[in-house]
C-alpha atoms as a PDB file:
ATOM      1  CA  UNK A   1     -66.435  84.024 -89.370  1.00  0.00           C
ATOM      2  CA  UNK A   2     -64.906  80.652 -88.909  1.00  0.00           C
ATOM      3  CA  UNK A   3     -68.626  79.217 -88.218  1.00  0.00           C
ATOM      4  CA  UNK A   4     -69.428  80.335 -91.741  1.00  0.00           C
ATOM      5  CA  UNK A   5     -66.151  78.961 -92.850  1.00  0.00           C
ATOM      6  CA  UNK A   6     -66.905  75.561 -91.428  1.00  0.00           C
ATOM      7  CA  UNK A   7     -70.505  75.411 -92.087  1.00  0.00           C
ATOM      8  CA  UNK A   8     -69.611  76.147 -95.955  1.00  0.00           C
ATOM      9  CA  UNK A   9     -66.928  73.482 -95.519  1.00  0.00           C
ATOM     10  CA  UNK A  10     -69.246  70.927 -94.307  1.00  0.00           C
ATOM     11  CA  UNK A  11     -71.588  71.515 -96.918  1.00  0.00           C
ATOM     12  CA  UNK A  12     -69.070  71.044 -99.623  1.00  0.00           C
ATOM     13  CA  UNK A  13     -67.123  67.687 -98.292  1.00  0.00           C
ATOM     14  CA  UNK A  14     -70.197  66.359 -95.935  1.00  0.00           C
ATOM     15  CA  UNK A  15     -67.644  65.837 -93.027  1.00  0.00           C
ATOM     16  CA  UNK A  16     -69.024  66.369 -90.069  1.00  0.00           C
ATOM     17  CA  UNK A  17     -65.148  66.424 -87.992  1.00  0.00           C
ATOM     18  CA  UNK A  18     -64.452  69.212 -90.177  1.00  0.00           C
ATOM     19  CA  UNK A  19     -67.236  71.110 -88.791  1.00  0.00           C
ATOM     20  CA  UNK A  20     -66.924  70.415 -85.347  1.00  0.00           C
ATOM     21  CA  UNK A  21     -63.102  70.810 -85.137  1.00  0.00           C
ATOM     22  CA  UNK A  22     -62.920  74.551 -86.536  1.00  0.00           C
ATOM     23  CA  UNK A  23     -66.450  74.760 -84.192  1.00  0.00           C
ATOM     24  CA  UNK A  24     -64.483  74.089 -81.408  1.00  0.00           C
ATOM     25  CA  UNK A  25     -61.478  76.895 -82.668  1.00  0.00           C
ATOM     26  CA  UNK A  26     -63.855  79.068 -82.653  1.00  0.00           C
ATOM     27  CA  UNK A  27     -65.010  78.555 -79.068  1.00  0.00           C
ATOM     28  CA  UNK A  28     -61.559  78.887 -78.170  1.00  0.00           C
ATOM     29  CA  UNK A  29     -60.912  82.238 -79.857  1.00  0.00           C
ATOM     30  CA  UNK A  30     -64.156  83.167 -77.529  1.00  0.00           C
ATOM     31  CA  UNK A  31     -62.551  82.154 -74.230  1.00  0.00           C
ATOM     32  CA  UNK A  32     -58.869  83.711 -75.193  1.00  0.00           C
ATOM     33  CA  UNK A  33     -61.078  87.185 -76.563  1.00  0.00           C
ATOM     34  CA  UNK A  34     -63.027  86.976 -72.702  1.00  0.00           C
ATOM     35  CA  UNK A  35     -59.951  86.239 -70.750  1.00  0.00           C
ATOM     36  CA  UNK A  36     -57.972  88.900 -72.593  1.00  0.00           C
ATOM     37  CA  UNK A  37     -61.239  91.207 -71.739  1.00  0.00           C
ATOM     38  CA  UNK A  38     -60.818  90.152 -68.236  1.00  0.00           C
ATOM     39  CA  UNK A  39     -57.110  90.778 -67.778  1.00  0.00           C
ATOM     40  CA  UNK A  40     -57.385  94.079 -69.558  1.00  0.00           C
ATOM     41  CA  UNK A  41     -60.442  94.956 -66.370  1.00  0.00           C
ATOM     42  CA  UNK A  42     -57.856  93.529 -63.859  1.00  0.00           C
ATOM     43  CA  UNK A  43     -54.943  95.963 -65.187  1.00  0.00           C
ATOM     44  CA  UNK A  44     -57.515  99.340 -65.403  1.00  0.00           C
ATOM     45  CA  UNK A  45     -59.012  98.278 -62.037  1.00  0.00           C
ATOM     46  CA  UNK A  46     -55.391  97.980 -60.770  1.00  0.00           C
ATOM     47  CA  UNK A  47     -54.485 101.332 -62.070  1.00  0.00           C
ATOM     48  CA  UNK A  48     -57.257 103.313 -60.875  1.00  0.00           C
ATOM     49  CA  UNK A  49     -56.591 102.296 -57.165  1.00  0.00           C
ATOM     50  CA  UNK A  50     -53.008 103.895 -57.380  1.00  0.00           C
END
């Protein structure tokens, strides 16, 4: 979603740092959504050895 939002954004203002900024949010919200993913493994993995 926030590729299409930049994308759209750069299209309409021609700035590429606009772009590339909410690019990079994006690839942040992917590593927080894996490490969350992660944790949540850790926790069940954790449980089931009890």
């Amino acid at each position: 979603m926030i590729k299409k939002i930049a994308w759209e954004t750069f299209k309409n203002t021609g700035d590429i740092n606009t772009y590339l900024e909410l690019k990079q949010i994006e690839d942040i919200e992917d590593k927080i959504e894996k490490k969350d993913f992660y944790i949540e493994k850790e926790n069940f993995e954790k449980k089931e050895e009890l």
